[in-house]
C-alpha atoms as a PDB file:
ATOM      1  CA  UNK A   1      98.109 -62.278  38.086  1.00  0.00           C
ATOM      2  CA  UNK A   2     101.843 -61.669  38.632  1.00  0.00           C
ATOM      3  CA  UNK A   3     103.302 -61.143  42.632  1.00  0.00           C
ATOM      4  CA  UNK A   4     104.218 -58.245  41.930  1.00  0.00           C
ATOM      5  CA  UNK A   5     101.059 -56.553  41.176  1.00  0.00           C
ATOM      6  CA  UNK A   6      99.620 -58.765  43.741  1.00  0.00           C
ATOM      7  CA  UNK A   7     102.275 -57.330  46.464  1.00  0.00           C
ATOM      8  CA  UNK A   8     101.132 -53.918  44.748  1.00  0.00           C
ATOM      9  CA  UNK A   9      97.383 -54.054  45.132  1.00  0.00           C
ATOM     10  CA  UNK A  10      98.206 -55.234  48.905  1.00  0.00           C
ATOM     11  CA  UNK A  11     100.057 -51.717  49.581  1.00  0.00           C
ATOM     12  CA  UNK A  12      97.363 -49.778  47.454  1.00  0.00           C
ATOM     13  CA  UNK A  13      94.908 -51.091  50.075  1.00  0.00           C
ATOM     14  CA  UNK A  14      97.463 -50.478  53.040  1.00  0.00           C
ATOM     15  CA  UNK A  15      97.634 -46.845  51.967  1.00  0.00           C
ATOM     16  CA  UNK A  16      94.514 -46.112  50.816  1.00  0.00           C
ATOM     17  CA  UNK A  17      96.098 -44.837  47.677  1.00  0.00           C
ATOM     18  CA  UNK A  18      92.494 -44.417  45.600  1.00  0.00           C
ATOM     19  CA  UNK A  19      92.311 -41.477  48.304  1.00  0.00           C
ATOM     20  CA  UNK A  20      95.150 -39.301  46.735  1.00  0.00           C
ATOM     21  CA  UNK A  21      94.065 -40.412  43.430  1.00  0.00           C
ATOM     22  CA  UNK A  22      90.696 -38.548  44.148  1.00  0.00           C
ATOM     23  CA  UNK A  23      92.555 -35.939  45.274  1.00  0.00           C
ATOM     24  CA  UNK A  24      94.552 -35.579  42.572  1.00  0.00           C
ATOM     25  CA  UNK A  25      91.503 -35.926  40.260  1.00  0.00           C
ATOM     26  CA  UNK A  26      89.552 -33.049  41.637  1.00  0.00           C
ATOM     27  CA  UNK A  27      92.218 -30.509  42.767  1.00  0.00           C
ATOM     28  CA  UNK A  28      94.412 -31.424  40.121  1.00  0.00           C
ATOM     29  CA  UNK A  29      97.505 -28.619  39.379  1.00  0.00           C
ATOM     30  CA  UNK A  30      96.536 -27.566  36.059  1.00  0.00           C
ATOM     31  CA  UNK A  31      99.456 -25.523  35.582  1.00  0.00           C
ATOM     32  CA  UNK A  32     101.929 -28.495  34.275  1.00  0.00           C
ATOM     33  CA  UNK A  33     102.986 -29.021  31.367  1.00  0.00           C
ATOM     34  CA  UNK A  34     105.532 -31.312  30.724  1.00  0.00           C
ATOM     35  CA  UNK A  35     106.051 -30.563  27.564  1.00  0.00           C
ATOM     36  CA  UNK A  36     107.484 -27.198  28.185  1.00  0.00           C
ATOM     37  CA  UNK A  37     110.205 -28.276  30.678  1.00  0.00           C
ATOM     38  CA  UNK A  38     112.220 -30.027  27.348  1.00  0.00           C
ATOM     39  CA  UNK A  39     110.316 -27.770  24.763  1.00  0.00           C
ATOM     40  CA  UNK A  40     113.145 -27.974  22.514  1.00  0.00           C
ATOM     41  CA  UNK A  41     112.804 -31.194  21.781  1.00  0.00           C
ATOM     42  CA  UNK A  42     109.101 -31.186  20.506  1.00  0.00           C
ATOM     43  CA  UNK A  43     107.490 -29.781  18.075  1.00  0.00           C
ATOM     44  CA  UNK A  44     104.366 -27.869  19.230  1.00  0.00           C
ATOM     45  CA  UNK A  45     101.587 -26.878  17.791  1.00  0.00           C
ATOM     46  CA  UNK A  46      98.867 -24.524  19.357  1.00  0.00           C
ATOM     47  CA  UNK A  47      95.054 -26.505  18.769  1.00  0.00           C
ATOM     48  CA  UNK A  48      91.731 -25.128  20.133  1.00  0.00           C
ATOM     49  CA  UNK A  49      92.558 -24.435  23.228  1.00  0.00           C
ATOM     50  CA  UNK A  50      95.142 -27.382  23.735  1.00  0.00           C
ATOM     51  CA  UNK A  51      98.343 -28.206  21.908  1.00  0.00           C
ATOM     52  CA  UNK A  52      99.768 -30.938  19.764  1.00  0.00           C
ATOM     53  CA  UNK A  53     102.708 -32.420  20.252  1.00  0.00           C
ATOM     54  CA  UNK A  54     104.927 -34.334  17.877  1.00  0.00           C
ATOM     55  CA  UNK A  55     108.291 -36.140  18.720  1.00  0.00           C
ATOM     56  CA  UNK A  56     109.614 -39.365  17.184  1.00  0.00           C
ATOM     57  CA  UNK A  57     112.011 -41.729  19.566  1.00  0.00           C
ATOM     58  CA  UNK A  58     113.601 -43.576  16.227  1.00  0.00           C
ATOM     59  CA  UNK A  59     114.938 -42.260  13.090  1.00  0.00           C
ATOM     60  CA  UNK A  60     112.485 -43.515  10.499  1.00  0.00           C
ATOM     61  CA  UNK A  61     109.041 -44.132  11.529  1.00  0.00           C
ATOM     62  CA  UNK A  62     106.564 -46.462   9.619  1.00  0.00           C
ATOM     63  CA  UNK A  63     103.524 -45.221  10.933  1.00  0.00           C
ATOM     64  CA  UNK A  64     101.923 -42.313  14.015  1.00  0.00           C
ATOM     65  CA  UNK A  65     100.368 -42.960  16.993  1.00  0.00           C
ATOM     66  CA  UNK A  66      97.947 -40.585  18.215  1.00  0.00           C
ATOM     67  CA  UNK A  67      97.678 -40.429  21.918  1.00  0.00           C
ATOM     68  CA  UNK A  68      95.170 -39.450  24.578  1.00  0.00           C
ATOM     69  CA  UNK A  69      96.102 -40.013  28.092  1.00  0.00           C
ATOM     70  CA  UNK A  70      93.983 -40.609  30.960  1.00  0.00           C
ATOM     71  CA  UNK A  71      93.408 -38.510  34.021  1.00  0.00           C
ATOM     72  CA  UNK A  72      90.079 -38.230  34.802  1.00  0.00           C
ATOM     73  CA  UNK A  73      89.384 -35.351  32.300  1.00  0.00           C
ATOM     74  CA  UNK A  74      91.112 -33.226  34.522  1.00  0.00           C
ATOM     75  CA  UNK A  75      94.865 -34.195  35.454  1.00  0.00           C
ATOM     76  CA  UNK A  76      97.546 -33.015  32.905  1.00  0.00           C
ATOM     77  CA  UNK A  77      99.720 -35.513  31.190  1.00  0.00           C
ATOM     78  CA  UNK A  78     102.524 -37.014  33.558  1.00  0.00           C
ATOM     79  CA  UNK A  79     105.588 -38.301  32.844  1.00  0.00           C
ATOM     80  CA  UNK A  80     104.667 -41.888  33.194  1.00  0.00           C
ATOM     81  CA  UNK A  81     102.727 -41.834  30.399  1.00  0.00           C
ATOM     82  CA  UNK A  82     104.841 -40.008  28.276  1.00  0.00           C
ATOM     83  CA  UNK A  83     107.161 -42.887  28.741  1.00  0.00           C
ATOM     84  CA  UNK A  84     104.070 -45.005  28.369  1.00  0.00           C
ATOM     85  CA  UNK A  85     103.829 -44.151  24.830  1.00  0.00           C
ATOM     86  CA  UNK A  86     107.089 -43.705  24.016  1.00  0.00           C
ATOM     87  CA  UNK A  87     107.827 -47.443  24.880  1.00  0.00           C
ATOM     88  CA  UNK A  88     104.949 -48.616  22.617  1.00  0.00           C
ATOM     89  CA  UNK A  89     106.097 -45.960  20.000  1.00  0.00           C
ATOM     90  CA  UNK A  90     109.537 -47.236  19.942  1.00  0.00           C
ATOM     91  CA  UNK A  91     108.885 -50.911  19.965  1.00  0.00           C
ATOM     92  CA  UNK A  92     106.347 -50.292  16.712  1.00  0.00           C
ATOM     93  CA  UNK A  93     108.609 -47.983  15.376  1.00  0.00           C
ATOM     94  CA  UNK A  94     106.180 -44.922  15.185  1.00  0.00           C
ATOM     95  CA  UNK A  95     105.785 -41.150  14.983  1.00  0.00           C
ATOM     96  CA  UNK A  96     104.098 -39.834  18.638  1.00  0.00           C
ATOM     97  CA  UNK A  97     101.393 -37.552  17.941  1.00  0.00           C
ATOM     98  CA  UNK A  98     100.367 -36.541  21.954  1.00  0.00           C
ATOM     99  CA  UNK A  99      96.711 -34.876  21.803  1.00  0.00           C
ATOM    100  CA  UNK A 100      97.261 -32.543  24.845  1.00  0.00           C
ATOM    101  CA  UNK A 101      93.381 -31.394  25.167  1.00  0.00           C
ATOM    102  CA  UNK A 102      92.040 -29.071  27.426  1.00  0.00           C
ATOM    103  CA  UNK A 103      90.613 -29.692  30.537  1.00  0.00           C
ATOM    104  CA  UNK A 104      87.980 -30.326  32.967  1.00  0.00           C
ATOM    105  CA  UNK A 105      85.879 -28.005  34.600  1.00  0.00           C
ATOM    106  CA  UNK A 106      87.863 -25.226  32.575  1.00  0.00           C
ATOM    107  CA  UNK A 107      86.346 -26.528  29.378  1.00  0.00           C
ATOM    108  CA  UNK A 108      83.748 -28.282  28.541  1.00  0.00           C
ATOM    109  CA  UNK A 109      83.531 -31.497  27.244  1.00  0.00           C
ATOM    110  CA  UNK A 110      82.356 -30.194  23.445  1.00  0.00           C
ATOM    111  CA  UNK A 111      85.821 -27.941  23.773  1.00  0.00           C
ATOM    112  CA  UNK A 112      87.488 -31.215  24.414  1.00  0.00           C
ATOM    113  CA  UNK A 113      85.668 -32.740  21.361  1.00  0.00           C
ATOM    114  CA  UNK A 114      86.372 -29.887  18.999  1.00  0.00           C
ATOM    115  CA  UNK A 115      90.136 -29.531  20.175  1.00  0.00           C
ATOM    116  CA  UNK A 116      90.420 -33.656  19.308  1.00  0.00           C
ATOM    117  CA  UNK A 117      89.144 -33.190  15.880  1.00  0.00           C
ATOM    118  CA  UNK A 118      90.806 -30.636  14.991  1.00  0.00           C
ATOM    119  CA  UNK A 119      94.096 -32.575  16.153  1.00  0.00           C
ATOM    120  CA  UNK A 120      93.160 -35.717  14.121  1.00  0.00           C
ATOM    121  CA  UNK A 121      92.584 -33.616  10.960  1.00  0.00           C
ATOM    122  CA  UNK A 122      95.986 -32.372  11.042  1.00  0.00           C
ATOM    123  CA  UNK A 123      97.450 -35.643  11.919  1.00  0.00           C
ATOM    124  CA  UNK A 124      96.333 -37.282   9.641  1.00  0.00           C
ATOM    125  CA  UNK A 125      97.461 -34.930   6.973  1.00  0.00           C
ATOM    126  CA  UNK A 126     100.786 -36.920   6.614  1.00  0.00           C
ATOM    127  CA  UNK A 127     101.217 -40.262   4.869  1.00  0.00           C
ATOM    128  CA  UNK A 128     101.911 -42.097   7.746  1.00  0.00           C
ATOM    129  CA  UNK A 129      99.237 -44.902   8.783  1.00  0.00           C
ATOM    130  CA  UNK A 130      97.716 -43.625  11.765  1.00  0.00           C
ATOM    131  CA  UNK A 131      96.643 -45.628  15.443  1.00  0.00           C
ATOM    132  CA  UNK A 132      95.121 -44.359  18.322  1.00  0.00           C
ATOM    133  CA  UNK A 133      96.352 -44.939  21.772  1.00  0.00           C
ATOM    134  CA  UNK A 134      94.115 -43.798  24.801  1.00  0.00           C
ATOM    135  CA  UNK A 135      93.991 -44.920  28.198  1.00  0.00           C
ATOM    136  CA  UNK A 136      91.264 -44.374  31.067  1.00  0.00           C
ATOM    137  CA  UNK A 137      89.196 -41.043  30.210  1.00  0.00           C
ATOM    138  CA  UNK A 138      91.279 -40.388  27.133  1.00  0.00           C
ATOM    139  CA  UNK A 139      89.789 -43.868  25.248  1.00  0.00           C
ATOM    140  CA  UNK A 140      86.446 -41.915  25.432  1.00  0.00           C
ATOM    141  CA  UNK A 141      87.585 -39.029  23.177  1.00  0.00           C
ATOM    142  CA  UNK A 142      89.484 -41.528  20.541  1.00  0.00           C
ATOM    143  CA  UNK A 143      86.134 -43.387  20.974  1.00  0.00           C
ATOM    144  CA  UNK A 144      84.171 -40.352  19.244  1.00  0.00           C
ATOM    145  CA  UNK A 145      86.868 -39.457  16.783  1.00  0.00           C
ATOM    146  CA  UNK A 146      86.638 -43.217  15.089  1.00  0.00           C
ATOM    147  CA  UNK A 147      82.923 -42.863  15.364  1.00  0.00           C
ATOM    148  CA  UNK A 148      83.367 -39.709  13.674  1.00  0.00           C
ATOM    149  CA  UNK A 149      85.646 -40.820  11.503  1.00  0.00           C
ATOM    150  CA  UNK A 150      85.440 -44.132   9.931  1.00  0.00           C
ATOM    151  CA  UNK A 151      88.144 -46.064   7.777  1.00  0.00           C
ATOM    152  CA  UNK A 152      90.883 -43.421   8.457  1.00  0.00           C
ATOM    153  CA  UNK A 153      92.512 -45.056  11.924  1.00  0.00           C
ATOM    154  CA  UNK A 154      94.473 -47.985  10.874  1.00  0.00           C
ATOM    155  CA  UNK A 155      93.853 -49.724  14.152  1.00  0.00           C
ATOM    156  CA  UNK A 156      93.482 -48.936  17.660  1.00  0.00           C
ATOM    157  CA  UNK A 157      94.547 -49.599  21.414  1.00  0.00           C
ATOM    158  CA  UNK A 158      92.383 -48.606  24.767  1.00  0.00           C
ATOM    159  CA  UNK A 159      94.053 -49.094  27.658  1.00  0.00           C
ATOM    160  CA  UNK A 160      91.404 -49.631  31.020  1.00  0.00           C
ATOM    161  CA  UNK A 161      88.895 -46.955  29.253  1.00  0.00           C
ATOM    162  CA  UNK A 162      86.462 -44.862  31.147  1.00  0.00           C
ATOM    163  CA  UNK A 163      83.820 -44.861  28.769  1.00  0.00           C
ATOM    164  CA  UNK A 164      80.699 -44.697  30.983  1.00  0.00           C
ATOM    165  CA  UNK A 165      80.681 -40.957  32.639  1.00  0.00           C
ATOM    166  CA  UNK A 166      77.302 -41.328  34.714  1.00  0.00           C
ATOM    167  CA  UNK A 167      78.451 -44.658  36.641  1.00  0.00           C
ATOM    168  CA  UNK A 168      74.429 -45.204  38.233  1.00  0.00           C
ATOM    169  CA  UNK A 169      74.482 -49.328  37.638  1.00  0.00           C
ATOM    170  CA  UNK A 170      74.715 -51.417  40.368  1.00  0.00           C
ATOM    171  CA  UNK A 171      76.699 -53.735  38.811  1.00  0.00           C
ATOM    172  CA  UNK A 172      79.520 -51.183  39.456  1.00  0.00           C
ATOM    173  CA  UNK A 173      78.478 -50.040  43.008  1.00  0.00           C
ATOM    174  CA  UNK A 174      79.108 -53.393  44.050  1.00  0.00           C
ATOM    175  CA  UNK A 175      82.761 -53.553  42.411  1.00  0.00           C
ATOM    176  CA  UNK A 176      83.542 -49.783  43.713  1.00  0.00           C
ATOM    177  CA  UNK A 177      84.723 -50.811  47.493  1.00  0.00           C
ATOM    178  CA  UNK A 178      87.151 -53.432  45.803  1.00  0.00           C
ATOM    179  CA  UNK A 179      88.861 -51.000  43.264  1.00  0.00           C
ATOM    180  CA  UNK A 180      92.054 -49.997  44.698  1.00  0.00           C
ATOM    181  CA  UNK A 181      92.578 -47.040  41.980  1.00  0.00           C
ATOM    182  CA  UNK A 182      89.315 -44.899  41.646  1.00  0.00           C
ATOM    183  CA  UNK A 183      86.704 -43.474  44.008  1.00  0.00           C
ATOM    184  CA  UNK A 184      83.218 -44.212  42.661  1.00  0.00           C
ATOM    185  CA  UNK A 185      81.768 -40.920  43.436  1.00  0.00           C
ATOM    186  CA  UNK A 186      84.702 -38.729  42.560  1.00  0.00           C
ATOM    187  CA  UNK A 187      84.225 -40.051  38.928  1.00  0.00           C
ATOM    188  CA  UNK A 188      80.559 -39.569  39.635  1.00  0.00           C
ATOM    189  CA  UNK A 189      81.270 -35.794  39.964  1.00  0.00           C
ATOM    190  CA  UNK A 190      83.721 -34.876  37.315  1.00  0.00           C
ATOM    191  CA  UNK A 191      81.160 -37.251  34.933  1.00  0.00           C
ATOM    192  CA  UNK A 192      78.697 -34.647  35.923  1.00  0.00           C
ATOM    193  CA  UNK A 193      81.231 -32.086  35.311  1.00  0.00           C
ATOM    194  CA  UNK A 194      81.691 -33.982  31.700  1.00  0.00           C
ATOM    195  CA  UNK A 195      78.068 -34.602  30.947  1.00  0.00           C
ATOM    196  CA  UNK A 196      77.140 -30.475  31.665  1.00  0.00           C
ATOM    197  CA  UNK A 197      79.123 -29.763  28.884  1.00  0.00           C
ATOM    198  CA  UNK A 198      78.533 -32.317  26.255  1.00  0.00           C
ATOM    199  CA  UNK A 199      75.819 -31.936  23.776  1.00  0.00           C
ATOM    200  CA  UNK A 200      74.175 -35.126  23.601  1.00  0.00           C
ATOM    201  CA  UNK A 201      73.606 -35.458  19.840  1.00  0.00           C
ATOM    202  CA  UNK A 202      77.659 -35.477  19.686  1.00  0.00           C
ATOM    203  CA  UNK A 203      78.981 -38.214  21.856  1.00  0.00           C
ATOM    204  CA  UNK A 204      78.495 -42.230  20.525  1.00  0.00           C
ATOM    205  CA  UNK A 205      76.603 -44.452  23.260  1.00  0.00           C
ATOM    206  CA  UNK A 206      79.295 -46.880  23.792  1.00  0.00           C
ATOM    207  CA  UNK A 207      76.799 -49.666  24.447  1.00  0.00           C
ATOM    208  CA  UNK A 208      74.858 -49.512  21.182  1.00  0.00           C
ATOM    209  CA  UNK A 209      76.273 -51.475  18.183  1.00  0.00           C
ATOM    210  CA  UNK A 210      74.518 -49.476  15.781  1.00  0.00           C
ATOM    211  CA  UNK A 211      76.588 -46.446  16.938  1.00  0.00           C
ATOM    212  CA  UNK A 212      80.169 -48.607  16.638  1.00  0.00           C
ATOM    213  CA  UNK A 213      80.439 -49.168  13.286  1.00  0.00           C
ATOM    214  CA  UNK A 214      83.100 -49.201  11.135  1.00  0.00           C
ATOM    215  CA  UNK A 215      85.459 -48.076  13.951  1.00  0.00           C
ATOM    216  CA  UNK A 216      87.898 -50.525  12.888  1.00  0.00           C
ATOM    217  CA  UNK A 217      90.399 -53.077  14.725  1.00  0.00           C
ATOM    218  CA  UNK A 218      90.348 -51.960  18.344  1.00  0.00           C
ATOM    219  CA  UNK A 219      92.587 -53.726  21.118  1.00  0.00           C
ATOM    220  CA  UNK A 220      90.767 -53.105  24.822  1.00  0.00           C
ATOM    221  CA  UNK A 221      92.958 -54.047  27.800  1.00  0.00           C
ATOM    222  CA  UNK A 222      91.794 -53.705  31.476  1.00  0.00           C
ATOM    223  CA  UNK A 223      91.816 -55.302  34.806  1.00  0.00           C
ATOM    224  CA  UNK A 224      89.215 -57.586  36.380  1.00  0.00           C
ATOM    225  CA  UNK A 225      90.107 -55.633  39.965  1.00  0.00           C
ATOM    226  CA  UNK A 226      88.852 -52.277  38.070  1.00  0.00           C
ATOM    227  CA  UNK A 227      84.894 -51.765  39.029  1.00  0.00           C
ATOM    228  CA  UNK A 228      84.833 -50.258  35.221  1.00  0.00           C
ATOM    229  CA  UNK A 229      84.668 -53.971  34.211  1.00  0.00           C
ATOM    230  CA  UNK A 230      80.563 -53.716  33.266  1.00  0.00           C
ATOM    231  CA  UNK A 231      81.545 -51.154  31.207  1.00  0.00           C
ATOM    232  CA  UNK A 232      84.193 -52.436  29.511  1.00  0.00           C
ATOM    233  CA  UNK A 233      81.700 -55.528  29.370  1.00  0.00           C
ATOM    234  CA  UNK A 234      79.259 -54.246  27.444  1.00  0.00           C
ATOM    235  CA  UNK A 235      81.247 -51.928  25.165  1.00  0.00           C
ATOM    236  CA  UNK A 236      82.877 -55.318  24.288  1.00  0.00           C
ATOM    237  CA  UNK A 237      79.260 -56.909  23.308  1.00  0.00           C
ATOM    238  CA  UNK A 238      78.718 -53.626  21.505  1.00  0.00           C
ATOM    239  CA  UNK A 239      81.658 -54.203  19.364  1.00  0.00           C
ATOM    240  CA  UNK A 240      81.055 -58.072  18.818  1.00  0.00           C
ATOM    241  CA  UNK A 241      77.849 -57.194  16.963  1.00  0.00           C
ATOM    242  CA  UNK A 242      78.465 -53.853  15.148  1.00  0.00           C
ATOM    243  CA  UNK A 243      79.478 -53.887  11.601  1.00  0.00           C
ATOM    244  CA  UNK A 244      83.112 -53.263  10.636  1.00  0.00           C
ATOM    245  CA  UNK A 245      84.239 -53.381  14.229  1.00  0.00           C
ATOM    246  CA  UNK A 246      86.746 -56.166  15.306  1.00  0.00           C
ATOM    247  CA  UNK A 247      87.347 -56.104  18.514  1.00  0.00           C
ATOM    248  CA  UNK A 248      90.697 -57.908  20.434  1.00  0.00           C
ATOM    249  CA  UNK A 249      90.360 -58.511  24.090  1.00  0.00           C
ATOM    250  CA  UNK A 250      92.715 -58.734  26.842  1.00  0.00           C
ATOM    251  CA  UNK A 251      91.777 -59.137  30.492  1.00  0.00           C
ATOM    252  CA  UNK A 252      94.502 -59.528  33.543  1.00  0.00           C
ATOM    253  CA  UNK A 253      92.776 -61.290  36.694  1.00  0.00           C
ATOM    254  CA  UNK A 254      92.708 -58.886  39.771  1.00  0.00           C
ATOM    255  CA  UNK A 255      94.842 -56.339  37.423  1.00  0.00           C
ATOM    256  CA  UNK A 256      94.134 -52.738  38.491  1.00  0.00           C
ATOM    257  CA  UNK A 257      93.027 -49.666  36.428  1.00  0.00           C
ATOM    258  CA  UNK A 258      95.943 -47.942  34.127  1.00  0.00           C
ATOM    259  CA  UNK A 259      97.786 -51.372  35.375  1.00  0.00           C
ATOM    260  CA  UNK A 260     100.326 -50.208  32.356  1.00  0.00           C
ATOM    261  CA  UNK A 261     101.676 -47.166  34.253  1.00  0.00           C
ATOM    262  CA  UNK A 262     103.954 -49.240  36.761  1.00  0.00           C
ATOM    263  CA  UNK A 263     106.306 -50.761  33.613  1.00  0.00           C
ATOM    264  CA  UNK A 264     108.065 -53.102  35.822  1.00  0.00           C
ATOM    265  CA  UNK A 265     104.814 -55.571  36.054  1.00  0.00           C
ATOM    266  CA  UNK A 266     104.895 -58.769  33.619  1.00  0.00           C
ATOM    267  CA  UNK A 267     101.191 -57.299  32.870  1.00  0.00           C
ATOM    268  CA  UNK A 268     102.193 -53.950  31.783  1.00  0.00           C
ATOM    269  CA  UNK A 269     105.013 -55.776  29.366  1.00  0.00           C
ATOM    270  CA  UNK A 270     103.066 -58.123  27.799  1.00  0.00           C
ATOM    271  CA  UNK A 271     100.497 -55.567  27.093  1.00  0.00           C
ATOM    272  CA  UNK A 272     103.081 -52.912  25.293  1.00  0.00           C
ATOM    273  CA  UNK A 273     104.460 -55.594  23.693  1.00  0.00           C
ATOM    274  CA  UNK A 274     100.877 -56.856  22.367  1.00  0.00           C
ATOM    275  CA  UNK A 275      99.892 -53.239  21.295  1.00  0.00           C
ATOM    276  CA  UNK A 276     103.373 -53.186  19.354  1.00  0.00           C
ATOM    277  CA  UNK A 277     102.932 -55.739  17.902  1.00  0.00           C
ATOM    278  CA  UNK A 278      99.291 -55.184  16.254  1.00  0.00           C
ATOM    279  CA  UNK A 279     100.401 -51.742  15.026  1.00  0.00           C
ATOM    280  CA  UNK A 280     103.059 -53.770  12.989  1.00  0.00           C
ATOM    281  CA  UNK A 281     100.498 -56.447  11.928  1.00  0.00           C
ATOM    282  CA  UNK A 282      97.857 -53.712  11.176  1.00  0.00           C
ATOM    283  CA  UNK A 283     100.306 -51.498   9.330  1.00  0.00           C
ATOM    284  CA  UNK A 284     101.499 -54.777   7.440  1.00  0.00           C
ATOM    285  CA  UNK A 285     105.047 -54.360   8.037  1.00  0.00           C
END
């Protein structure tokens, strides 16, 4: 692990930052949209009760990237990851395709489902090859749409995902106190909130290799400080055994959850750069 995000997980702690983050998480202001500050320089589409968003940072792009952002199901997008993606974007010379869904407790987690489909099948509508980029609670909506539909992502990148939304093991009760980030029962509640409104039949069981296949070439980053880490654990034992699924792992000792949103750390770098990179190798070019 770099000093830097060592010197940052030491002023987390100071500050009790994981505090405002549960604040932010459950009284979240709903009313942003960052997209509408610079509207003129998107192109945005209305989609089931969220919109999609299309911008390009280069001239000619070789290939879309599909984006859901994290925030706890609840938090509009921020400008840190819309630089986020624009970075990788750039570097892999890509369309950005930003699935702004709807929220948490507003709508349910079916809405959420429905809206993401419905963005996919219009992405996916041009010729471009098309990836998936999701971090934290957004990796378990891209999740469902490669389960959904197989052979038609060219390769994908989750970013510290949130996959699990009940969070009742032990093995991550004991790793809660140590995460600097998230608040193990705020994302108890809003997985409540999540799991209230999702019909059972129509979200994947992330631990279940039966249930993972054919999703394809799938990059999972995360950080061994993040108390997600049995999760991400056995989603990545999942994937090892499922058929058509080939999974590419990258782990950063004591790195902390959405590490990639502080772009100044060696961690966050490398891992653009790595997620660049396959989106190159994947599209062959």
């Amino acid at each position: 692990m770099s000093f830097m995000a060592k010197r940052l997980i030491r002023k987390f702690r100071t500050e009790n930052y994981k505090k405002s983050v549960a604040h932010s998480f459950l009284k979240p202001n709903q009313k942003i949209n960052i997209f509408q500050q610079n509207a003129n320089q998107y192109k945005i589409r209305p989609v089931k009760n969220g919109q999609l968003v299309t911008f390009q940072s280069i001239e000619k792009p070789t290939s879309q990237i599909l984006y859901f952002h994290g925030g706890a199901f609840t938090v509009p997008m921020n400008q840190d990851q819309l630089e986020m993606i624009t970075k990788i974007a750039t570097e892999s010379n890509s369309l950005i395709q930003v699935a702004d869904f709807p929220l948490l407790p507003k709508h349910s987690a079916d809405e959420i489902l429905q809206f993401a489909q419905a963005a996919f099948d219009t992405v996916i509508e041009s010729e471009l090859p098309t990836f998936i980029v999701a971090d934290s609670a957004g990796a378990k909506i891209a999740l469902q749409l490669l389960v959904n539909n197989p052979g038609k992502v060219a390769g994908s990148s989750f970013i510290s995902p949130w996959l699990d939304t009940k969070l009742a093991s032990p093995s991550i009760a004991k790793r809660a106190d140590n995460d600097i980030l998230l608040d193990l029962p705020t994302l108890q509640k809003i997985g409540r909130w999540f799991d209230e409104g999702a019909t059972p039949e129509k979200w994947v069981d992330f631990t279940d290799s039966n249930q993972l296949q054919e999703v394809g070439a799938i990059q999972i980053f995360y950080g061994e400080n993040e108390m997600l880490v049995p999760c991400d654990l056995q989603f990545i034992g999942a994937l090892q055994h499922a058929e058509g699924a080939h999974p590419e792992v990258t782990a950063f000792k004591d790195g902390y959850h959405d590490y990639t949103l502080w772009f100044k750390l060696p961690e966050t770098k490398k891992t653009l750069k790595r997620i660049a990179a396959f989106i190159k190798d994947q599209r062959g070019a």
